[in-house]
PDB file of N, CA and C in Angstrom:
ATOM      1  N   UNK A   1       0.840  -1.170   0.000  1.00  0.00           N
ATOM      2  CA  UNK A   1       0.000   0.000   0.000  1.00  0.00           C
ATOM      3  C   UNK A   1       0.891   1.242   0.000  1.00  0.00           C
ATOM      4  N   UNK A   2       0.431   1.932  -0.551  1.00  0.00           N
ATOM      5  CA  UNK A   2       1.286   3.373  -1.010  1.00  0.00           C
ATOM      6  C   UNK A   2       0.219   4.461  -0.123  1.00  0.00           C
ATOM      7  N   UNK A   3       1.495   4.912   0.967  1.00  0.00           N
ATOM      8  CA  UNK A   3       1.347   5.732   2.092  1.00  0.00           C
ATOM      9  C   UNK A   3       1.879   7.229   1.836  1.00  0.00           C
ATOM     10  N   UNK A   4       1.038   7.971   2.500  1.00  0.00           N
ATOM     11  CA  UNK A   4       1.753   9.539   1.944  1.00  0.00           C
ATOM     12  C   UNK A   4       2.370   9.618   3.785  1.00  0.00           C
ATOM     13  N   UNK A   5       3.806   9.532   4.271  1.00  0.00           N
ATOM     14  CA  UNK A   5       4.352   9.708   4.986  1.00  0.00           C
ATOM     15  C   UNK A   5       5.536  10.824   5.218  1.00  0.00           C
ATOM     16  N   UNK A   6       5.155  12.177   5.506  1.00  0.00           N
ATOM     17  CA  UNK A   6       6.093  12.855   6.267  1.00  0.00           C
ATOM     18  C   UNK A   6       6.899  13.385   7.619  1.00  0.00           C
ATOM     19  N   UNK A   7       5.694  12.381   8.142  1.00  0.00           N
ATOM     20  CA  UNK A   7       6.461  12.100   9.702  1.00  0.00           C
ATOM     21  C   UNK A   7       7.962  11.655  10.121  1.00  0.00           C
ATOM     22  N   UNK A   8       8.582  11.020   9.075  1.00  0.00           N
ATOM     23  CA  UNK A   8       9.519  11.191   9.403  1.00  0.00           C
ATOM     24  C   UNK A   8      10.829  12.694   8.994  1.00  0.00           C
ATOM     25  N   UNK A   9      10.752  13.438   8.367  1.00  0.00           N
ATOM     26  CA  UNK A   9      10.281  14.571   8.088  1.00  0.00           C
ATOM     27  C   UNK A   9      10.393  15.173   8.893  1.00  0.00           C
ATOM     28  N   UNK A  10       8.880  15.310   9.115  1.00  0.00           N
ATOM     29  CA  UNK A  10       9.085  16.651  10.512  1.00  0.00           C
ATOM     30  C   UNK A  10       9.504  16.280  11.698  1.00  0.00           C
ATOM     31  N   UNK A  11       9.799  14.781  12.197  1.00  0.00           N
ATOM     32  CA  UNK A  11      10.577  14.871  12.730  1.00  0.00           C
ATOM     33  C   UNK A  11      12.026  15.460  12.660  1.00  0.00           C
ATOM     34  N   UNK A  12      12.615  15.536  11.664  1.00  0.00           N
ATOM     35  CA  UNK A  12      14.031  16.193  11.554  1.00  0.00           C
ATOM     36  C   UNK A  12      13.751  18.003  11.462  1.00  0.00           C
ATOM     37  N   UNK A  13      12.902  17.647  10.857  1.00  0.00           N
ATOM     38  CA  UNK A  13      12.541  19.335  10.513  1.00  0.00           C
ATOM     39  C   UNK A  13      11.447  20.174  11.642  1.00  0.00           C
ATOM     40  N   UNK A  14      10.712  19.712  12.118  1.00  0.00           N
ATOM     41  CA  UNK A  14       9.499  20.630  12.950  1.00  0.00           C
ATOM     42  C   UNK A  14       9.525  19.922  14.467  1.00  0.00           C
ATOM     43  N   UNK A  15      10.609  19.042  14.416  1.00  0.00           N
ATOM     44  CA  UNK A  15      10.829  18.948  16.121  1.00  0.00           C
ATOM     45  C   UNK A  15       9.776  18.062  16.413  1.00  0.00           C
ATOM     46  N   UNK A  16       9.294  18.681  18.005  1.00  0.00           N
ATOM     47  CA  UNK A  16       7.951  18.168  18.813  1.00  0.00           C
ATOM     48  C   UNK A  16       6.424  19.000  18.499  1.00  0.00           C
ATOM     49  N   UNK A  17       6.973  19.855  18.026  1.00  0.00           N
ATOM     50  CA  UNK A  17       5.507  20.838  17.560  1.00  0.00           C
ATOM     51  C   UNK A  17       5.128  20.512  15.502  1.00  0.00           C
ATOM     52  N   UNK A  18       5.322  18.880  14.839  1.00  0.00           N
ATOM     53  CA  UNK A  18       5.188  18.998  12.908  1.00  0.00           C
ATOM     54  C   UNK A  18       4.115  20.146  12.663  1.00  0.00           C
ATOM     55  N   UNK A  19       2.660  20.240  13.282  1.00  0.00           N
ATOM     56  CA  UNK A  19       1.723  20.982  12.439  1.00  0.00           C
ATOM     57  C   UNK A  19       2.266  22.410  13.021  1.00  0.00           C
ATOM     58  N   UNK A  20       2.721  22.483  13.502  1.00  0.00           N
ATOM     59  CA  UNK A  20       2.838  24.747  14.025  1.00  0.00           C
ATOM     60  C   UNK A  20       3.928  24.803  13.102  1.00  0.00           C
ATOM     61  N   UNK A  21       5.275  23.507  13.177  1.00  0.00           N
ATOM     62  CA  UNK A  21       6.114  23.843  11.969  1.00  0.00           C
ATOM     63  C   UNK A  21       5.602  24.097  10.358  1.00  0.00           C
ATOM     64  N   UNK A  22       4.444  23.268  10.242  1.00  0.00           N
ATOM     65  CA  UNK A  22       3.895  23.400   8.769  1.00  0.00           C
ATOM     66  C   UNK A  22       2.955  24.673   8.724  1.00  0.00           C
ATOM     67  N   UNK A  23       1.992  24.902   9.891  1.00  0.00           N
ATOM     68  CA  UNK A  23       1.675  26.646   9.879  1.00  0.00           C
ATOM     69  C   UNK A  23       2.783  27.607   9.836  1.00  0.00           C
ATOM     70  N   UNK A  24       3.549  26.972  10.466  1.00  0.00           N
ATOM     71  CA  UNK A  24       4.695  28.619  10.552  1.00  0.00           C
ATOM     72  C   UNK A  24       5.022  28.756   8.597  1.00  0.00           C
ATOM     73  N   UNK A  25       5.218  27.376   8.144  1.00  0.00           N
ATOM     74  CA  UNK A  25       5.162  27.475   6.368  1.00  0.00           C
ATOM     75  C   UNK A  25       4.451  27.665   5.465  1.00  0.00           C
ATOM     76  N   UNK A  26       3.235  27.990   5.826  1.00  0.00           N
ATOM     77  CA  UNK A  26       2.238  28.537   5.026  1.00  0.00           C
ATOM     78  C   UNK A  26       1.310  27.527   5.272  1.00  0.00           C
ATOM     79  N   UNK A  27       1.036  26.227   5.599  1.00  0.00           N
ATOM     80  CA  UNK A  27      -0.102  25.645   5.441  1.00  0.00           C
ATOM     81  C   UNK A  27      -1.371  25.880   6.473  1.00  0.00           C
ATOM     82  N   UNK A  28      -2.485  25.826   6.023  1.00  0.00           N
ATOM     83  CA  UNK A  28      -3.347  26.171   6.879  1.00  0.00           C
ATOM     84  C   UNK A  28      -3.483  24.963   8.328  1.00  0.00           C
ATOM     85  N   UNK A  29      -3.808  25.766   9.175  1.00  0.00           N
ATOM     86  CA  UNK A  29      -3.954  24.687  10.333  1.00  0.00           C
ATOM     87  C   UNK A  29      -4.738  23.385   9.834  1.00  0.00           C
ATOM     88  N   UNK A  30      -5.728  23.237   9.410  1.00  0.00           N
ATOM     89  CA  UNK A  30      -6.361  22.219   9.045  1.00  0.00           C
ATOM     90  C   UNK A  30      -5.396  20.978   8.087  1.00  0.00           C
ATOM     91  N   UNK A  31      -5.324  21.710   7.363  1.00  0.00           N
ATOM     92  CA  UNK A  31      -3.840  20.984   6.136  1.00  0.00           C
ATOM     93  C   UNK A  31      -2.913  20.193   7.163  1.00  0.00           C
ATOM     94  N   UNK A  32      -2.216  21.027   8.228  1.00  0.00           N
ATOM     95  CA  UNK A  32      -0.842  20.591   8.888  1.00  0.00           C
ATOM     96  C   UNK A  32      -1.495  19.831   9.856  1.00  0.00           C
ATOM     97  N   UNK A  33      -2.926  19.789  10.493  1.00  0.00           N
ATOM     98  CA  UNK A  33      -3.165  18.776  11.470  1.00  0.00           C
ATOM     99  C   UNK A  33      -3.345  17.085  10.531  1.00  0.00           C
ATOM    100  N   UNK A  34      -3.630  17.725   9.265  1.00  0.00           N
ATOM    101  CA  UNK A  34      -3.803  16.512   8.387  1.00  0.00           C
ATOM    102  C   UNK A  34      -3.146  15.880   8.032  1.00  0.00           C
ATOM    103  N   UNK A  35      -1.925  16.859   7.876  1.00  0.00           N
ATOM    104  CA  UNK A  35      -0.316  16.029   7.309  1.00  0.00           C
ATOM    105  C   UNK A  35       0.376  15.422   8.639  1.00  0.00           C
ATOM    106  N   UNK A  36       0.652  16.063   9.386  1.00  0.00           N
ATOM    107  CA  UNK A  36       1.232  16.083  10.976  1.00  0.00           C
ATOM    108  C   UNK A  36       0.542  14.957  11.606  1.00  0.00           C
ATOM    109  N   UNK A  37      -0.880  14.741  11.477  1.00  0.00           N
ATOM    110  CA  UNK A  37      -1.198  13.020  12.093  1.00  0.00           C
ATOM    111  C   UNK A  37      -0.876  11.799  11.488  1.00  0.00           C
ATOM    112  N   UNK A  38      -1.232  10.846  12.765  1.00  0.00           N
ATOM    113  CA  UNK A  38      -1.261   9.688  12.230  1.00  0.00           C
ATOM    114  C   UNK A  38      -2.459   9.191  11.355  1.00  0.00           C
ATOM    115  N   UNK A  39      -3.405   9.847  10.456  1.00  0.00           N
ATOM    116  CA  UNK A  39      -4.834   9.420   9.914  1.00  0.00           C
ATOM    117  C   UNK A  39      -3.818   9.338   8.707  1.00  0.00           C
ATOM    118  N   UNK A  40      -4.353   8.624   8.248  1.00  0.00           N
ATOM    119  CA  UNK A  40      -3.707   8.556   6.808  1.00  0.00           C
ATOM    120  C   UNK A  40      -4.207   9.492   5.603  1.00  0.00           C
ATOM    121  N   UNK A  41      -3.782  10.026   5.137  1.00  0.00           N
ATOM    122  CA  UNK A  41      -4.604  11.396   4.045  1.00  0.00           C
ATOM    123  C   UNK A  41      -4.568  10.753   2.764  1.00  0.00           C
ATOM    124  N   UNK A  42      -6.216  10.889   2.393  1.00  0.00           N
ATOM    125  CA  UNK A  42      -6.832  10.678   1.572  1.00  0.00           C
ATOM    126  C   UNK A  42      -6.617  11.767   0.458  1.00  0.00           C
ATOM    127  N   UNK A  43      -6.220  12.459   0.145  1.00  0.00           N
ATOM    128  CA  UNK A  43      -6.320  13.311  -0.482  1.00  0.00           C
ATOM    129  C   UNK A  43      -5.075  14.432  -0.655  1.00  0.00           C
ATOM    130  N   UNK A  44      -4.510  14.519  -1.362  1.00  0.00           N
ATOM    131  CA  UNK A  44      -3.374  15.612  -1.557  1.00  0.00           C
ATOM    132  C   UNK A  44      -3.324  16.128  -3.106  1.00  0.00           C
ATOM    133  N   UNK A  45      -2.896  16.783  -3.176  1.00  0.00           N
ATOM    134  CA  UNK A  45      -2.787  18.031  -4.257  1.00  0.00           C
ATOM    135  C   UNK A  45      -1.361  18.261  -4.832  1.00  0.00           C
ATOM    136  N   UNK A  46      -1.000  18.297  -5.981  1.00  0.00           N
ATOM    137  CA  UNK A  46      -0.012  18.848  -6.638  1.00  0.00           C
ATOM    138  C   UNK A  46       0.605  20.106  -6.060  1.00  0.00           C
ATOM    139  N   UNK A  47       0.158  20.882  -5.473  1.00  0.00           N
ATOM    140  CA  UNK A  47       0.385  21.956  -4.906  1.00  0.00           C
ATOM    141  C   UNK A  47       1.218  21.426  -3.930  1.00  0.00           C
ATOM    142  N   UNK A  48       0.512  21.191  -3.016  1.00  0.00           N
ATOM    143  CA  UNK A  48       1.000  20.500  -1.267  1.00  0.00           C
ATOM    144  C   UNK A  48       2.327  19.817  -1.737  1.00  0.00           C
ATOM    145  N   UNK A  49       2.215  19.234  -2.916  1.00  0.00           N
ATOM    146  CA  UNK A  49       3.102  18.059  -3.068  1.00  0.00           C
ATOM    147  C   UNK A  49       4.568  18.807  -3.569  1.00  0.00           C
ATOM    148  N   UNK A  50       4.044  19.839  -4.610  1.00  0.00           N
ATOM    149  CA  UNK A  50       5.230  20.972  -4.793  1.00  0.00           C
ATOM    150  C   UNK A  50       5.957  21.944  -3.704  1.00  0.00           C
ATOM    151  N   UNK A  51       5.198  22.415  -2.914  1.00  0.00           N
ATOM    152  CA  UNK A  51       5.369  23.257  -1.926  1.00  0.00           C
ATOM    153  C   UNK A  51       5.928  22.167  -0.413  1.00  0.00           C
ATOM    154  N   UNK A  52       5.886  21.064  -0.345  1.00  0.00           N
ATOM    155  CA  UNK A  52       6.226  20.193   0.896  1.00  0.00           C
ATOM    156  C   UNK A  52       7.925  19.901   0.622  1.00  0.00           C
ATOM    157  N   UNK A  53       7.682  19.528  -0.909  1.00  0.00           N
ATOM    158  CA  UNK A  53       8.938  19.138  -1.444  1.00  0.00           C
ATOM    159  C   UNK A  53      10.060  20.247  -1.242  1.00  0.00           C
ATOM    160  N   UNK A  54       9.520  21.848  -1.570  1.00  0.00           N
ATOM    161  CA  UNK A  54      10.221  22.988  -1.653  1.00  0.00           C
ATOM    162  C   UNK A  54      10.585  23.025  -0.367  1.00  0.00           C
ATOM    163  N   UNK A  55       9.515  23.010   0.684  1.00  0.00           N
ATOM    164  CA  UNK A  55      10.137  22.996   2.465  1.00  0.00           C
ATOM    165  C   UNK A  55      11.223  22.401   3.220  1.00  0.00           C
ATOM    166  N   UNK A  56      11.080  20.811   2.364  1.00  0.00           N
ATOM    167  CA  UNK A  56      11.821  19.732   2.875  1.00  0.00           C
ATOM    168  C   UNK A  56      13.335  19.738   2.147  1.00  0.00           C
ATOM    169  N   UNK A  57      13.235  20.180   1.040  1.00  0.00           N
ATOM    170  CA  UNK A  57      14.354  19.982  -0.444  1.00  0.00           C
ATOM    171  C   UNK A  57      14.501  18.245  -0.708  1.00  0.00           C
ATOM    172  N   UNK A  58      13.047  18.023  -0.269  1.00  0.00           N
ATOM    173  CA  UNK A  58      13.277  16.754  -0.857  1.00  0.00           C
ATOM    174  C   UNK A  58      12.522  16.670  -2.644  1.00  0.00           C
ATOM    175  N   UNK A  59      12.145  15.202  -3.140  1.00  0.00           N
ATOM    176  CA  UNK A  59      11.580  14.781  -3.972  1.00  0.00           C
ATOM    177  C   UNK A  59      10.380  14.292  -3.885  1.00  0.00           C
ATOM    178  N   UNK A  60       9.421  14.200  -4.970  1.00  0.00           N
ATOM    179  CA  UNK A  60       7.984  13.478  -3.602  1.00  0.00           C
ATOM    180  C   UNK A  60       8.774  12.037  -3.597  1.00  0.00           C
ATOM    181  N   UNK A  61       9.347  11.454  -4.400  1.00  0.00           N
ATOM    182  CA  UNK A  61       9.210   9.789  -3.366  1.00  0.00           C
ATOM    183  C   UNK A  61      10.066  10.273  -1.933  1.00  0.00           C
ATOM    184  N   UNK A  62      10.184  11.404  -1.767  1.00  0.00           N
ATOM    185  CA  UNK A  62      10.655  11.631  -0.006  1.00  0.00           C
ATOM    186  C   UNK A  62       9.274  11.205   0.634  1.00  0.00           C
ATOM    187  N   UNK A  63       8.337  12.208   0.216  1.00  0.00           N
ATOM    188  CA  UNK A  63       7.206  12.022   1.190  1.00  0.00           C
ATOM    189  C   UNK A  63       6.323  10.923   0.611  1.00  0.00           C
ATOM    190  N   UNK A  64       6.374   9.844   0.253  1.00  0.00           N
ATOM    191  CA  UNK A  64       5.509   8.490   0.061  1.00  0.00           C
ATOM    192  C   UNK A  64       6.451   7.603   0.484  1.00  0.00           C
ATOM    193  N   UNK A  65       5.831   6.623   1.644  1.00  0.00           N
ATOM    194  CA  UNK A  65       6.335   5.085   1.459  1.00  0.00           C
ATOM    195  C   UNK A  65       5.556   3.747   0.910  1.00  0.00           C
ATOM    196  N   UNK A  66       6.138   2.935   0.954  1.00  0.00           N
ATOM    197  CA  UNK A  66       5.398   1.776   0.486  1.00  0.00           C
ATOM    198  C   UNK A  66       5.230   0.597   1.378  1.00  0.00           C
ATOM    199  N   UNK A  67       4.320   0.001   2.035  1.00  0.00           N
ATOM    200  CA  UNK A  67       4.083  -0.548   3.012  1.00  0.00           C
ATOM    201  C   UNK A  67       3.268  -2.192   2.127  1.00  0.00           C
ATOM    202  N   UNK A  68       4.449  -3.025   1.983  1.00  0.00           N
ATOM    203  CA  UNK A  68       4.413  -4.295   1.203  1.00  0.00           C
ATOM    204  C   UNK A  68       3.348  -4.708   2.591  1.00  0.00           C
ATOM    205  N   UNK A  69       2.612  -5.561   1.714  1.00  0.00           N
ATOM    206  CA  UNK A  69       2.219  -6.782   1.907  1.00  0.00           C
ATOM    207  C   UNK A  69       2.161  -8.015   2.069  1.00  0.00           C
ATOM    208  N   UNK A  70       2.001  -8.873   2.831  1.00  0.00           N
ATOM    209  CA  UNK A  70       2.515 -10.096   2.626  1.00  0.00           C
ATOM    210  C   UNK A  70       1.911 -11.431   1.860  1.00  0.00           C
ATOM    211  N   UNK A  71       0.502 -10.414   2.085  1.00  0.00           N
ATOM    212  CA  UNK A  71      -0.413 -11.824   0.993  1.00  0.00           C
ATOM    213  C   UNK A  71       0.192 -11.197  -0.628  1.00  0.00           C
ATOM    214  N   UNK A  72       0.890  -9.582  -0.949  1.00  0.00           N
ATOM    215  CA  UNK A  72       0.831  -9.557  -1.624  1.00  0.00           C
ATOM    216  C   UNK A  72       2.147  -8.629  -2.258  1.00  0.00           C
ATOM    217  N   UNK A  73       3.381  -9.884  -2.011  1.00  0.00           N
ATOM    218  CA  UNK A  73       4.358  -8.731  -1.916  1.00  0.00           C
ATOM    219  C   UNK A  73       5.212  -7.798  -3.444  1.00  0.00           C
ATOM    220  N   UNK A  74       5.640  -7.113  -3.399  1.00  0.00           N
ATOM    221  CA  UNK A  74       5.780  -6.329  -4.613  1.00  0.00           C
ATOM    222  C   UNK A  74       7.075  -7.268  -5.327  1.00  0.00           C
ATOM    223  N   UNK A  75       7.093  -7.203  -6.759  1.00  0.00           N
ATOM    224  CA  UNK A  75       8.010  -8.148  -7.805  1.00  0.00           C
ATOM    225  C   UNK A  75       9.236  -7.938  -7.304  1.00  0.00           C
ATOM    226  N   UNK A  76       9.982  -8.514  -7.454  1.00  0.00           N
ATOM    227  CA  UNK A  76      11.683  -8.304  -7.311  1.00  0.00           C
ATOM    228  C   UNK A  76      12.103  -7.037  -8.052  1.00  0.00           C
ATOM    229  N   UNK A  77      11.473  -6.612  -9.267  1.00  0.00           N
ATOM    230  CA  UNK A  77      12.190  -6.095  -9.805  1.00  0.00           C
ATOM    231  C   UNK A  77      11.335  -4.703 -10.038  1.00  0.00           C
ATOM    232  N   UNK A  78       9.896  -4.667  -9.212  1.00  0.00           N
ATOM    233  CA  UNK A  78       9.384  -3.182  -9.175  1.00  0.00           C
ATOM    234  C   UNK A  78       9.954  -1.860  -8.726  1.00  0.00           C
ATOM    235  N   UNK A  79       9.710  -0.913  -9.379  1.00  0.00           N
ATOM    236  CA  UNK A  79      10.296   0.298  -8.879  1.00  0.00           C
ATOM    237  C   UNK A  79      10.064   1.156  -7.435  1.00  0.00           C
ATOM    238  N   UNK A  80       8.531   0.371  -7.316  1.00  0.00           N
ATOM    239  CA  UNK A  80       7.849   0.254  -6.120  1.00  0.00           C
ATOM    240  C   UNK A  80       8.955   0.052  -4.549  1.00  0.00           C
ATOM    241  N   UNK A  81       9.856  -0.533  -5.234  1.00  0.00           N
ATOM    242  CA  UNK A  81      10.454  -1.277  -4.163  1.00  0.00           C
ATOM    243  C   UNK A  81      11.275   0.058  -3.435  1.00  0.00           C
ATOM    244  N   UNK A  82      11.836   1.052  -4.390  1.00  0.00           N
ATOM    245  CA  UNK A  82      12.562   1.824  -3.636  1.00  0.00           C
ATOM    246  C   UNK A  82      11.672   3.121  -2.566  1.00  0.00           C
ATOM    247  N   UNK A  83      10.548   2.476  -2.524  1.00  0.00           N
ATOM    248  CA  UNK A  83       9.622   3.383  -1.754  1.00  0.00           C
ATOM    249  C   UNK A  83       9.486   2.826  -0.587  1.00  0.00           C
ATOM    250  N   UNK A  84      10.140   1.751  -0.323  1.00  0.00           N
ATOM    251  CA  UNK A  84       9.882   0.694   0.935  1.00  0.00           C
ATOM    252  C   UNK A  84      10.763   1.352   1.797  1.00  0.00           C
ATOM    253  N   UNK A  85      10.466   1.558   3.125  1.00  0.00           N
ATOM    254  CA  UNK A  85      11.412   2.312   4.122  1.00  0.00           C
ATOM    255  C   UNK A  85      11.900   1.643   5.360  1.00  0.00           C
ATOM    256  N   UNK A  86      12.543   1.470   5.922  1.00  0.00           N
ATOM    257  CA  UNK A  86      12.810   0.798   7.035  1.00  0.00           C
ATOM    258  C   UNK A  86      13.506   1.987   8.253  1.00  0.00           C
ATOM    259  N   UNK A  87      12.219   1.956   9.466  1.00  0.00           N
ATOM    260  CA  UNK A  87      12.337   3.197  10.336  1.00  0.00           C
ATOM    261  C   UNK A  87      13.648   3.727  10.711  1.00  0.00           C
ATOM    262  N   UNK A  88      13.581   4.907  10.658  1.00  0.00           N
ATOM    263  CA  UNK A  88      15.272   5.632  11.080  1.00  0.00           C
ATOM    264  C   UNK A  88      14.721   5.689  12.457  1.00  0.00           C
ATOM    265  N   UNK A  89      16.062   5.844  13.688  1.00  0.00           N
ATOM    266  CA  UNK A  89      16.115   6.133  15.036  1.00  0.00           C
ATOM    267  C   UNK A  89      16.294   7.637  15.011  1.00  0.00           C
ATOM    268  N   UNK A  90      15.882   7.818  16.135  1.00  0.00           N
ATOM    269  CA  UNK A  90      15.434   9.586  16.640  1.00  0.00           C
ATOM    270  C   UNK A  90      17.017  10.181  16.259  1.00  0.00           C
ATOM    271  N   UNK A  91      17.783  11.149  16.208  1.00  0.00           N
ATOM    272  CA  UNK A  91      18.678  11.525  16.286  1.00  0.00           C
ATOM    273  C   UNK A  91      19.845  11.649  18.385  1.00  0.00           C
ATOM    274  N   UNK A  92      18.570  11.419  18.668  1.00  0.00           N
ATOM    275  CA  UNK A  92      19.442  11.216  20.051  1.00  0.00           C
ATOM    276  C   UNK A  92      20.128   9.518  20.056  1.00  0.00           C
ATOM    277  N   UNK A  93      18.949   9.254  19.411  1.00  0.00           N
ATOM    278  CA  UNK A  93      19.473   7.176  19.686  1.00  0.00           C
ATOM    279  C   UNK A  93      20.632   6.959  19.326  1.00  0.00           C
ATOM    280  N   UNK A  94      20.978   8.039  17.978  1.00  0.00           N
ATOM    281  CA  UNK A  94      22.147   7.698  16.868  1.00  0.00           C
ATOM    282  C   UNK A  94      23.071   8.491  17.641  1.00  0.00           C
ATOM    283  N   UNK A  95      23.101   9.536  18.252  1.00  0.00           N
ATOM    284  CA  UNK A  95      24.464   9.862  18.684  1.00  0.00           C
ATOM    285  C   UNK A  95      24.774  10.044  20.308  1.00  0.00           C
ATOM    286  N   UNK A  96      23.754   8.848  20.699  1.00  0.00           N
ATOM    287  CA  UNK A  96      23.585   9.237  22.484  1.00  0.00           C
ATOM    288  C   UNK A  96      24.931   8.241  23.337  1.00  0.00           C
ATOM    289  N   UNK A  97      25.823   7.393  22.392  1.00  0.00           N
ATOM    290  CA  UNK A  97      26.558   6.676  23.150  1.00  0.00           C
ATOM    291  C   UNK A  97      28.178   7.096  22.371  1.00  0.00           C
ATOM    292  N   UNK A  98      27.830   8.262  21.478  1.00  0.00           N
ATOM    293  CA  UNK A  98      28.557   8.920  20.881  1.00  0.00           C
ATOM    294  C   UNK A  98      30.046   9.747  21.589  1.00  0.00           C
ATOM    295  N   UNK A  99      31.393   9.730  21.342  1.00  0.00           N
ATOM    296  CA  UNK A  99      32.580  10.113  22.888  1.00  0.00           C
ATOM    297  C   UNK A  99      32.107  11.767  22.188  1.00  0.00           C
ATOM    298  N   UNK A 100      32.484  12.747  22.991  1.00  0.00           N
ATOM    299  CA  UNK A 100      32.578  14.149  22.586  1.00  0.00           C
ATOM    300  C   UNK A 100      33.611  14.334  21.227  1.00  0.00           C
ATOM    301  N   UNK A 101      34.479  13.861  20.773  1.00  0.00           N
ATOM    302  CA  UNK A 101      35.132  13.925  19.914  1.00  0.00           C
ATOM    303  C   UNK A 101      34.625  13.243  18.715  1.00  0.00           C
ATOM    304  N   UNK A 102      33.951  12.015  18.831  1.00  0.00           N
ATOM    305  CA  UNK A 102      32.888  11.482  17.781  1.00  0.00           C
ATOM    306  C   UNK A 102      31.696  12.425  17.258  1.00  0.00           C
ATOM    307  N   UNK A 103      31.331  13.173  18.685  1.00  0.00           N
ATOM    308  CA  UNK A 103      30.241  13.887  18.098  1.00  0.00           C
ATOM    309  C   UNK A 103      30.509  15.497  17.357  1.00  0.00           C
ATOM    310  N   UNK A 104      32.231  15.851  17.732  1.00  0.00           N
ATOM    311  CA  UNK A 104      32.430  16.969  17.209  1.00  0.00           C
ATOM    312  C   UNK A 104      32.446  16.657  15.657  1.00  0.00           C
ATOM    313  N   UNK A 105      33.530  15.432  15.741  1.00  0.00           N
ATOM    314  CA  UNK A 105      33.458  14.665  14.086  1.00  0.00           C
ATOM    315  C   UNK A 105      32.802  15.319  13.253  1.00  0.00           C
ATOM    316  N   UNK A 106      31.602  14.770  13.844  1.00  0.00           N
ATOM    317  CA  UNK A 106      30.372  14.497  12.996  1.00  0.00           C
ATOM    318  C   UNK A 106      29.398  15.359  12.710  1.00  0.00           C
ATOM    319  N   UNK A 107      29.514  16.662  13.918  1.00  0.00           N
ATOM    320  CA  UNK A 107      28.867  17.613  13.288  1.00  0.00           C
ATOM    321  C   UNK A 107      30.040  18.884  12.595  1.00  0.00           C
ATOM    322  N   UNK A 108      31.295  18.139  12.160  1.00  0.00           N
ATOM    323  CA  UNK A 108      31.925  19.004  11.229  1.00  0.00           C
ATOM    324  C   UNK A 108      31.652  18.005   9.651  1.00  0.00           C
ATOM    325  N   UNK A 109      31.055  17.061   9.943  1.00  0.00           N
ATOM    326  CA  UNK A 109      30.748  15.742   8.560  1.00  0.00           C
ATOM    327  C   UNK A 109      29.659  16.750   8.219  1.00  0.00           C
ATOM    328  N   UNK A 110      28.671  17.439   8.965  1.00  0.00           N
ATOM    329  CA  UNK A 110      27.278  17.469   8.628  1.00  0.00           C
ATOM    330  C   UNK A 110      27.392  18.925   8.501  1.00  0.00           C
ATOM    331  N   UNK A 111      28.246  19.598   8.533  1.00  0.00           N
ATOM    332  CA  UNK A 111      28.826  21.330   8.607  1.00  0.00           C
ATOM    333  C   UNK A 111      29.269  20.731   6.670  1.00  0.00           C
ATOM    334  N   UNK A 112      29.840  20.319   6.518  1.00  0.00           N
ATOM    335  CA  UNK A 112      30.615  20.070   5.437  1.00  0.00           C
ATOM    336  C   UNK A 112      29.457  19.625   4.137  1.00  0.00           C
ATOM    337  N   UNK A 113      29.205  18.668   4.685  1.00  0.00           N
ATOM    338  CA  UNK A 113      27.743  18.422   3.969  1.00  0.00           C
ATOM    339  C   UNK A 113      26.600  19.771   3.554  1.00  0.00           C
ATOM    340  N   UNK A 114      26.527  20.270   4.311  1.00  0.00           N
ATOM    341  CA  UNK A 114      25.733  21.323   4.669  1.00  0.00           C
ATOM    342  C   UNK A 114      26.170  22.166   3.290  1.00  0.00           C
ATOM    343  N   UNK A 115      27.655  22.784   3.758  1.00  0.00           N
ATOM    344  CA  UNK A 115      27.851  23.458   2.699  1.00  0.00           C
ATOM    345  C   UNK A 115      28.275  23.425   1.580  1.00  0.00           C
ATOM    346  N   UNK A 116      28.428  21.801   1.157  1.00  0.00           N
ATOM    347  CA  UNK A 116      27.935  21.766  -0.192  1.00  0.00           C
ATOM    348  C   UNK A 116      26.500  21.788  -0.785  1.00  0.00           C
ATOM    349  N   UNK A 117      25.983  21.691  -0.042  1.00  0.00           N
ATOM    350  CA  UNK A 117      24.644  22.006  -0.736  1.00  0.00           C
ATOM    351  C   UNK A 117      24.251  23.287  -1.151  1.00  0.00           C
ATOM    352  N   UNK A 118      25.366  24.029  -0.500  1.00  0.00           N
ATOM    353  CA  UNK A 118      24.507  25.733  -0.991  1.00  0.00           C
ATOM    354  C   UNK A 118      25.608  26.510  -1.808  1.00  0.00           C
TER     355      UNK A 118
END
């Protein structure tokens, strides 16, 4: 089943507050309580889908996953497949047993990263 998922997302991006982060971006409260829950949304728009992508700098297969089945699982060789996600850990999990010098590392890895992108 093909899921519209940006929860993981605003977790990196909107913290503990996803829908006030997606109001503070233009979406209407209603929109961001829609995106920001767990209900699954029925409904999205080319727009949302342009403008989420622009927020995030992702692609939409950022915000869709694919949630196989088992009575009905996807071909070996579907494209489907690269939509399949397997959960990331919070950012504390990943660097909570981390020495101070590992973690300076790494946020000069992610300083570096950073500024190649711009």
């Amino acid at each position: 089943m093909l899921k519209f998922d940006i929860l993981p997302l605003l977790k990196f991006k909107g913290g503990k507050t996803p829908a006030l982060f997606l109001q503070k971006n233009g979406f209407s409260r209603t929109t961001s309580y829609r995106f920001a829950g767990k209900k699954s949304v029925k409904r999205l728009t080319i727009t949302d889908i342009r403008r989420l992508c622009n927020l995030f700098n992702c692609t939409p297969n950022d915000l869709f996953t694919y949630v196989e089945s088992e009575s009905k699982p996807l071909p070996a060789n579907s494209p489907m497949k690269q939509l399949v996600r397997k959960p990331l850990p919070s950012i504390p999990e990943l660097i909570g047993d981390l020495t101070p010098a590992q973690t300076n590392e790494l946020m000069n890895k992610i300083m570096e990263i950073k500024n190649q992108n711009e």
